[in-house]
Structure formats: C-alpha cells, structure tokens
Protein backbone atom coordinates (compact mmCIF):
# COMPACT_ATOMS: atom_id res chain seq x y z
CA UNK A 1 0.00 0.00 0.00
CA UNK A 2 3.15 2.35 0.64
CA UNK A 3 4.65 1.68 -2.88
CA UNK A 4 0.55 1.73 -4.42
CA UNK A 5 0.37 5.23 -2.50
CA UNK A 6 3.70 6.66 -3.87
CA UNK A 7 2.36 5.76 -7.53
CA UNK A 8 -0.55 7.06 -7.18
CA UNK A 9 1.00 10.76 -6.02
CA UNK A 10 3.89 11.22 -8.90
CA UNK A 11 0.21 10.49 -11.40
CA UNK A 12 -0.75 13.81 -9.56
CA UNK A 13 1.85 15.83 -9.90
CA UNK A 14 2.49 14.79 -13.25
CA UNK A 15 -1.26 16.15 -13.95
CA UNK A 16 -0.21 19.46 -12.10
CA UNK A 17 3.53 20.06 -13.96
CA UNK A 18 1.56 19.57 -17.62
CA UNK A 19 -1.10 22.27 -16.68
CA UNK A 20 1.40 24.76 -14.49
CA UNK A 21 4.65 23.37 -15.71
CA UNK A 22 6.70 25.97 -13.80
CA UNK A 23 4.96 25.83 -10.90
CA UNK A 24 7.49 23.40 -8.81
CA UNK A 25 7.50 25.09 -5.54
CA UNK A 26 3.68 25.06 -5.05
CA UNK A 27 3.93 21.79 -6.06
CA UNK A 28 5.59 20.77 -3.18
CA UNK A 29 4.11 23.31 -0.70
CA UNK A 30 0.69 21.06 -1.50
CA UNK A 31 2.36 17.92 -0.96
CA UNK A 32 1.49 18.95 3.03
CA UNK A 33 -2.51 18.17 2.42
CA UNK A 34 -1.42 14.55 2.72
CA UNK A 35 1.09 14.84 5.13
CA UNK A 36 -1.68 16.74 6.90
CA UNK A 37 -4.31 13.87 6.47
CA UNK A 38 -2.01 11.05 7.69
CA UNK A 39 -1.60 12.96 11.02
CA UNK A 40 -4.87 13.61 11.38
CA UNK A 41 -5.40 9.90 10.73
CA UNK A 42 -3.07 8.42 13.49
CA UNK A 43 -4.31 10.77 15.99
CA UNK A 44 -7.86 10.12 15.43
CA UNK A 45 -8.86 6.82 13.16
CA UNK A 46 -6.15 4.18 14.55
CA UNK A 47 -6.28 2.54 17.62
CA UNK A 48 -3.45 0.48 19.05
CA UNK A 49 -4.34 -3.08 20.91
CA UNK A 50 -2.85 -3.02 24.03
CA UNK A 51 -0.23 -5.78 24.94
CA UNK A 52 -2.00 -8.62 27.20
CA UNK A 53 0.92 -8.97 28.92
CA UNK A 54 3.58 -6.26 29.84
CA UNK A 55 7.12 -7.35 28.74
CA UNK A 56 9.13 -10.21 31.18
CA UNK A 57 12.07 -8.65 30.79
CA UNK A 58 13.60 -4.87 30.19
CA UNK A 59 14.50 -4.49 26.25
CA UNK A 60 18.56 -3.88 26.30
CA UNK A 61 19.61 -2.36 22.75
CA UNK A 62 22.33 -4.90 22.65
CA UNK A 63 23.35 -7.50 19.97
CA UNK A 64 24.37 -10.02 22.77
CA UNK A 65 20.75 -11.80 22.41
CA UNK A 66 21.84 -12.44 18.34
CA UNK A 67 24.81 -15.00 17.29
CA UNK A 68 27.46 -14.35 14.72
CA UNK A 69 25.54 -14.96 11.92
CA UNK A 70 22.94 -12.42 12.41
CA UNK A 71 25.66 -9.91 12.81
CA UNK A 72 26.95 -10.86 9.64
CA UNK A 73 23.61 -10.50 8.37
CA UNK A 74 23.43 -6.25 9.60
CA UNK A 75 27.32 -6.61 7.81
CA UNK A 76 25.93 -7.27 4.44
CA UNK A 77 23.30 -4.67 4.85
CA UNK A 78 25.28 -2.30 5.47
CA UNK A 79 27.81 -2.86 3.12
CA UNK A 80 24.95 -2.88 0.50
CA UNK A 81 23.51 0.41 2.04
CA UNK A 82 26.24 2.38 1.36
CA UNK A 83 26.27 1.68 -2.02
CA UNK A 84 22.28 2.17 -2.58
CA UNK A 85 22.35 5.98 -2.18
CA UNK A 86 18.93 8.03 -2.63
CA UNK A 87 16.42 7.11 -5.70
CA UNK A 88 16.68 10.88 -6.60
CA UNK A 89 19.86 10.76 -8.09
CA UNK A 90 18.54 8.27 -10.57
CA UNK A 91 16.21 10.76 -11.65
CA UNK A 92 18.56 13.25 -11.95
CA UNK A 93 20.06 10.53 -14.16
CA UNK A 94 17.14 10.20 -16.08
CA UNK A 95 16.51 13.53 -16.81
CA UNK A 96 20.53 14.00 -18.56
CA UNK A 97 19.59 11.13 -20.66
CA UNK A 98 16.50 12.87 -22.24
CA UNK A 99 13.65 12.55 -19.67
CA UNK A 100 11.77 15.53 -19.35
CA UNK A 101 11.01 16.95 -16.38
CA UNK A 102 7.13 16.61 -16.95
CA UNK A 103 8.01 12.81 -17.08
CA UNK A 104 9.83 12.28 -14.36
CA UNK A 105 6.90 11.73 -12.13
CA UNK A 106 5.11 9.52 -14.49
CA UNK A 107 8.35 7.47 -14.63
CA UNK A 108 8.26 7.60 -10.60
CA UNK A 109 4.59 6.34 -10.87
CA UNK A 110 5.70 3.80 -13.41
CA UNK A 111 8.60 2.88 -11.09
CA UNK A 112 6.10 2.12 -7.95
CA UNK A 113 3.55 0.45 -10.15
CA UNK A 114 5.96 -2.19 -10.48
CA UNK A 115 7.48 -2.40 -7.46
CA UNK A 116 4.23 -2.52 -5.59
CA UNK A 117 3.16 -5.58 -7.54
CA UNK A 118 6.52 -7.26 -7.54
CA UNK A 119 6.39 -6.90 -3.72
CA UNK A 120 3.05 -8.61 -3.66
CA UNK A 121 3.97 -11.29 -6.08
CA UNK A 122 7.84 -12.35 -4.98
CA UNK A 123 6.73 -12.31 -1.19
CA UNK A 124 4.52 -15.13 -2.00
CA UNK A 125 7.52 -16.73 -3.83
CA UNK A 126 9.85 -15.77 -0.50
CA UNK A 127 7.71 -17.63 1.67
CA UNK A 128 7.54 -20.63 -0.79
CA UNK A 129 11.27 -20.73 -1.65
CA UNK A 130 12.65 -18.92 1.20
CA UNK A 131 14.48 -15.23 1.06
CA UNK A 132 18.53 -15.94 0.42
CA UNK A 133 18.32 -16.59 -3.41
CA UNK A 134 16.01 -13.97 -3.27
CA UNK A 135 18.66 -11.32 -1.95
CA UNK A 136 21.39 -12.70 -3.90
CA UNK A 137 19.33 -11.88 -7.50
CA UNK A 138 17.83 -8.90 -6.22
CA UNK A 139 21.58 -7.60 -5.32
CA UNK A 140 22.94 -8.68 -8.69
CA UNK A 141 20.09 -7.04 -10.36
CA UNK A 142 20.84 -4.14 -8.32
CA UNK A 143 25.04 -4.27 -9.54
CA UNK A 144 23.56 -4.59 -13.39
CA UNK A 145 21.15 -2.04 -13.39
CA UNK A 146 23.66 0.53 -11.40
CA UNK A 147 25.93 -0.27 -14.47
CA UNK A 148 24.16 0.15 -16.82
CA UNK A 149 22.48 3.58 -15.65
CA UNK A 150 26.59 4.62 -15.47
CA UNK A 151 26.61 3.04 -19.81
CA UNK A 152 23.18 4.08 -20.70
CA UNK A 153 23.27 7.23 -23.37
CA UNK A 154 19.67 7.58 -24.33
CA UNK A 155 16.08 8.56 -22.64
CA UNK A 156 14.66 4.96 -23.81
CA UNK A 157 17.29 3.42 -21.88
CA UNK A 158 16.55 5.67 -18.81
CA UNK A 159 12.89 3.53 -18.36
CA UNK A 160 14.11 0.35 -19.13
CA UNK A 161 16.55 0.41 -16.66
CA UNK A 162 14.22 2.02 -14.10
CA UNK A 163 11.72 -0.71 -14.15
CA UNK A 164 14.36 -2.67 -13.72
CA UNK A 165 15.52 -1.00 -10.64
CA UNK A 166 12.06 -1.60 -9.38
CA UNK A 167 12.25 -5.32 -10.12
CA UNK A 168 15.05 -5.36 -7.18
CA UNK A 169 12.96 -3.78 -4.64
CA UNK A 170 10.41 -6.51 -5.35
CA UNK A 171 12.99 -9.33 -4.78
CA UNK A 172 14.76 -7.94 -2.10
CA UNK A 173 12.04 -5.76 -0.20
CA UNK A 174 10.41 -9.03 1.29
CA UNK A 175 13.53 -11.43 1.27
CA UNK A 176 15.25 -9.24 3.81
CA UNK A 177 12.57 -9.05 6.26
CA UNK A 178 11.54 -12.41 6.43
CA UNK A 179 15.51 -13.31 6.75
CA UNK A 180 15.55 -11.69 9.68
CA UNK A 181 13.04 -13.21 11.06
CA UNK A 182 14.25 -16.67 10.23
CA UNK A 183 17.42 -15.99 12.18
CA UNK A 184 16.30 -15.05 14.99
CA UNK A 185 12.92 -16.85 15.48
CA UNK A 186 10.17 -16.02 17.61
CA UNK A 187 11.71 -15.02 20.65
CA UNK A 188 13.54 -10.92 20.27
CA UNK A 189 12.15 -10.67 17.28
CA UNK A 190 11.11 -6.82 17.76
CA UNK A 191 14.64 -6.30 18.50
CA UNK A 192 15.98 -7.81 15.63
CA UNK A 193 14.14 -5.44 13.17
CA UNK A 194 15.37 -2.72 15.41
CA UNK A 195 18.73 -3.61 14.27
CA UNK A 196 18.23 -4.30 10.43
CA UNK A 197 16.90 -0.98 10.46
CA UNK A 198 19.37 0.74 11.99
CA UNK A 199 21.55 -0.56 9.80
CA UNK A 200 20.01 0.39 6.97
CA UNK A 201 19.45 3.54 8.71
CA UNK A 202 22.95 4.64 9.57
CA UNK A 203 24.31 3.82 6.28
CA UNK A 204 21.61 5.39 4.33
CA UNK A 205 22.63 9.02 4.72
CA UNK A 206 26.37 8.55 3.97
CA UNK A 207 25.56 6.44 1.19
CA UNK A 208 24.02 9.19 -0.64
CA UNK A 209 27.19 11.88 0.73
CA UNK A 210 29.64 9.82 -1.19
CA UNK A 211 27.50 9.28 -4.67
CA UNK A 212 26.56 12.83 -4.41
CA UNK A 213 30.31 13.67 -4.29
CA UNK A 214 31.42 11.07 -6.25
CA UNK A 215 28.78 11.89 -8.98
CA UNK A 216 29.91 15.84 -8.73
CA UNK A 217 33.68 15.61 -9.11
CA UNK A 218 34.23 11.98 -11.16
CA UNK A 219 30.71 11.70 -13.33
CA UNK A 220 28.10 9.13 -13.31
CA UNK A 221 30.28 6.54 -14.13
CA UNK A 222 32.28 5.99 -11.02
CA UNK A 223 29.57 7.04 -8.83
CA UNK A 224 27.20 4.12 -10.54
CA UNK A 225 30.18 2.05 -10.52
CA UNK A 226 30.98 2.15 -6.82
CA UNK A 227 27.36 1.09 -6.01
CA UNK A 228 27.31 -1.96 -8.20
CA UNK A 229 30.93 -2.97 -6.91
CA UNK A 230 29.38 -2.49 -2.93
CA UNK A 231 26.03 -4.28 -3.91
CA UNK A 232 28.64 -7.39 -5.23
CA UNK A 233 30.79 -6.80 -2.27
CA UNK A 234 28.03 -7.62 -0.14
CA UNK A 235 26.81 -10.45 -2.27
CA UNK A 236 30.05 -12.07 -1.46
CA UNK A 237 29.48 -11.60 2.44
CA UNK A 238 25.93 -12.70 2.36
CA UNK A 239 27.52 -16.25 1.03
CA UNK A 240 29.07 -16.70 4.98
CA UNK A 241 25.44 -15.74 6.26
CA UNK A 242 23.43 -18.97 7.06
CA UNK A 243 19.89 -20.04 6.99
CA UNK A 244 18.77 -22.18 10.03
CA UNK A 245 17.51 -25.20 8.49
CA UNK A 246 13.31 -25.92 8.82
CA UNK A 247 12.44 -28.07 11.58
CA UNK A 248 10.79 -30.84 10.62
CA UNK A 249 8.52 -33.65 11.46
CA UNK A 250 10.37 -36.95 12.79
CA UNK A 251 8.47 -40.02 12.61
CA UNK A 252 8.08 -41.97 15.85
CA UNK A 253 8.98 -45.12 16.50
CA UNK A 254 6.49 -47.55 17.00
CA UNK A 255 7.24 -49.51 20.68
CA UNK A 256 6.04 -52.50 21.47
C-alpha cells in the first residue's frame, strides 16, 4: 500500500507540472494536504491493541541476544547500504539522458507500479522458496542495473533500466525481512528489526554523501560504478550468512 500510495501521487503531480509546468514550488508546498491527512489519521482513526501482557524482561539495545551470523547479516546490509544511495539521483540521471522533467513523475509512478506488484507477487515466492536466493538476484540485479544507468546514453534506456531497478525492490524488499526473522525466530524478534533498520538507517545518509560527491567531481560513471561494486561486495558476504535449516517432522517409532 506504501509503494501503491507513492504511484498514485507522482500520477498527480504529473497532472499538475503539464497544466502549471513551472509551478514546482507550489507543487511541493501542496504535498502537506497529505502529510496533513495522515496525522490527522493516526491521531484520530487508529487505535493500538494493548499488549495482554507487559514485557518479562527490560529491552537492552544490545546484539548479545543475536549469534554471529545475524551480525553478519546487519554486515551485508550495510555494506549494500552504502552503495544504494537516494532514488533521486537516478532521476537526476534520467533527466541527462532525455527525460523531461514533466516525465519524471510519471516514470516515478511507473517505477512504484511495479514495485508494488513485484512486492506482492515475490513475497509469496519468499515464503515458498525462502528469502537468500532472493537477496542474492535482487543484489545482482541491483550491480547490473547501477551499471548500466553509469553506460546508458539515451532517454529509452533511462525507463528500461528504471523498471528494472524496481524489479530489485520486489525481490529484495520481502527477502530481507523475512531473513531476519528466520534468524532469529520467535523469541527478540522486535529487536531484531530494530537492528536491520538501523543498519540500513545509519548507512543510508552517507551512502548518498559519497554518490553525491562522487557523482559531482568523477561523473556518473564511477559514482554508478561504486554502487554496483558495494552491492557485489556484499553479495560475497551474504555467502558466509546462514539459513537455520526448517524443523521438521520426525516419525516416531512404533514400541512395542
């Protein structure tokens, strides 16, 4: 529903750039209405369910609860992290290879249309086939597509590659999450996502730092580059990460 909400709202703004096409900053001064609406609906429409019973123990932000492979788990992530710098600097990408800036939000709708449904599709597939080879495509995807937005010379190429892009948030979106919870299990499990997103978290912002720069002073080439050699980097330390095997069902014996 985030992704189906975030194509909806580029459809929007693409209807308000072709009537008032230099009207940018009122653009975004009405992007508040919904901002506006969401408050107003988590103050007053949601209700929470209160816990039946209050926590056992006091919640220590600590990674002693979680073994080695977990941490090599938040590794990987961030290694990956700082290589996947912010989605707007593949529309500035876009737009020198012959986008328009009137279709930049329909490509942005386009984008989410695709990776809303891939989400809903390939987490079906996680659950059926479990989320490593998931991650591992979705990451190489990620490495090919950074390429070839550093290669790519023409507008054309600028969409294909894009829908692409979104392809990898559809495998990898759902495969991370349910990792996590597969290594840790039931017990901490709150804790655990704490982690994978501060992982993600604290590499997110210098991830985008160093492409920014990188993209300023040495072109889109290296800056595309580095990201596709990080995603691969962390491909290669996802391979130590392991997947507790499913219990199963032993047969008993039959006693006399």
């Amino acid at each position: 529903m985030d992704h189906l909400g975030a194509a909806i709202g580029p459809l929007l703004a693409a209807g308000f750039l072709f009537i008032w096409p230099e009207h940018l900053r009122t653009l975004f001064l009405l992007t508040i209405v919904p901002g506006l609406l969401v408050l107003c609906l988590l103050v007053f429409g949601l209700r929470e369910t209160p816990p039946i019973e209050p926590p056992k123990e006091r919640v220590h932000l600590s990674l002693k609860p979680f073994d080695n492979n977990f941490r090599r788990y938040l590794l990987a992530l961030v290694v990956f992290t700082l290589g996947n710098s912010s989605d707007a600097f593949l529309l500035v990408r876009a737009n020198e290879l012959g986008v328009p800036v009137v279709m930049l939000p329909l490509l942005w709708c386009a984008f989410h249309v695709v990776k809303s449904s891939s989400n809903l599709f390939l987490g079906r597939a996680v659950d059926r086939f479990g989320p490593r080879p998931f991650i591992f495509l979705g990451w190489f995807v990620y490495a090919g597509v950074y390429l070839a937005f550093a290669l790519a010379t023409s507008a054309w190429e600028a969409w294909a590659y894009f829908l692409c892009y979104a392809l990898f948030s559809g495998l990898t979106e759902p495969a991370e999450k349910t990792l996590v919870a597969n290594l840790v299990g039931g017990e901490r499990k709150g804790l655990a996502y704490g982690w994978y997103n501060f992982a993600i978290g604290i590499a997110t912002l210098p991830a985008s730092l160093i492409f920014g720069a990188l993209y300023q002073f040495f072109g889109p080439l290296v800056a595309f580059g580095w990201g596709s050699a990080l995603a691969l980097i962390a491909v290669m330390l996802m391979l130590r990460v392991k997947e507790p095997l499913a219990k199963t069902n032993q047969p008993q014996r039959k006693t006399e």
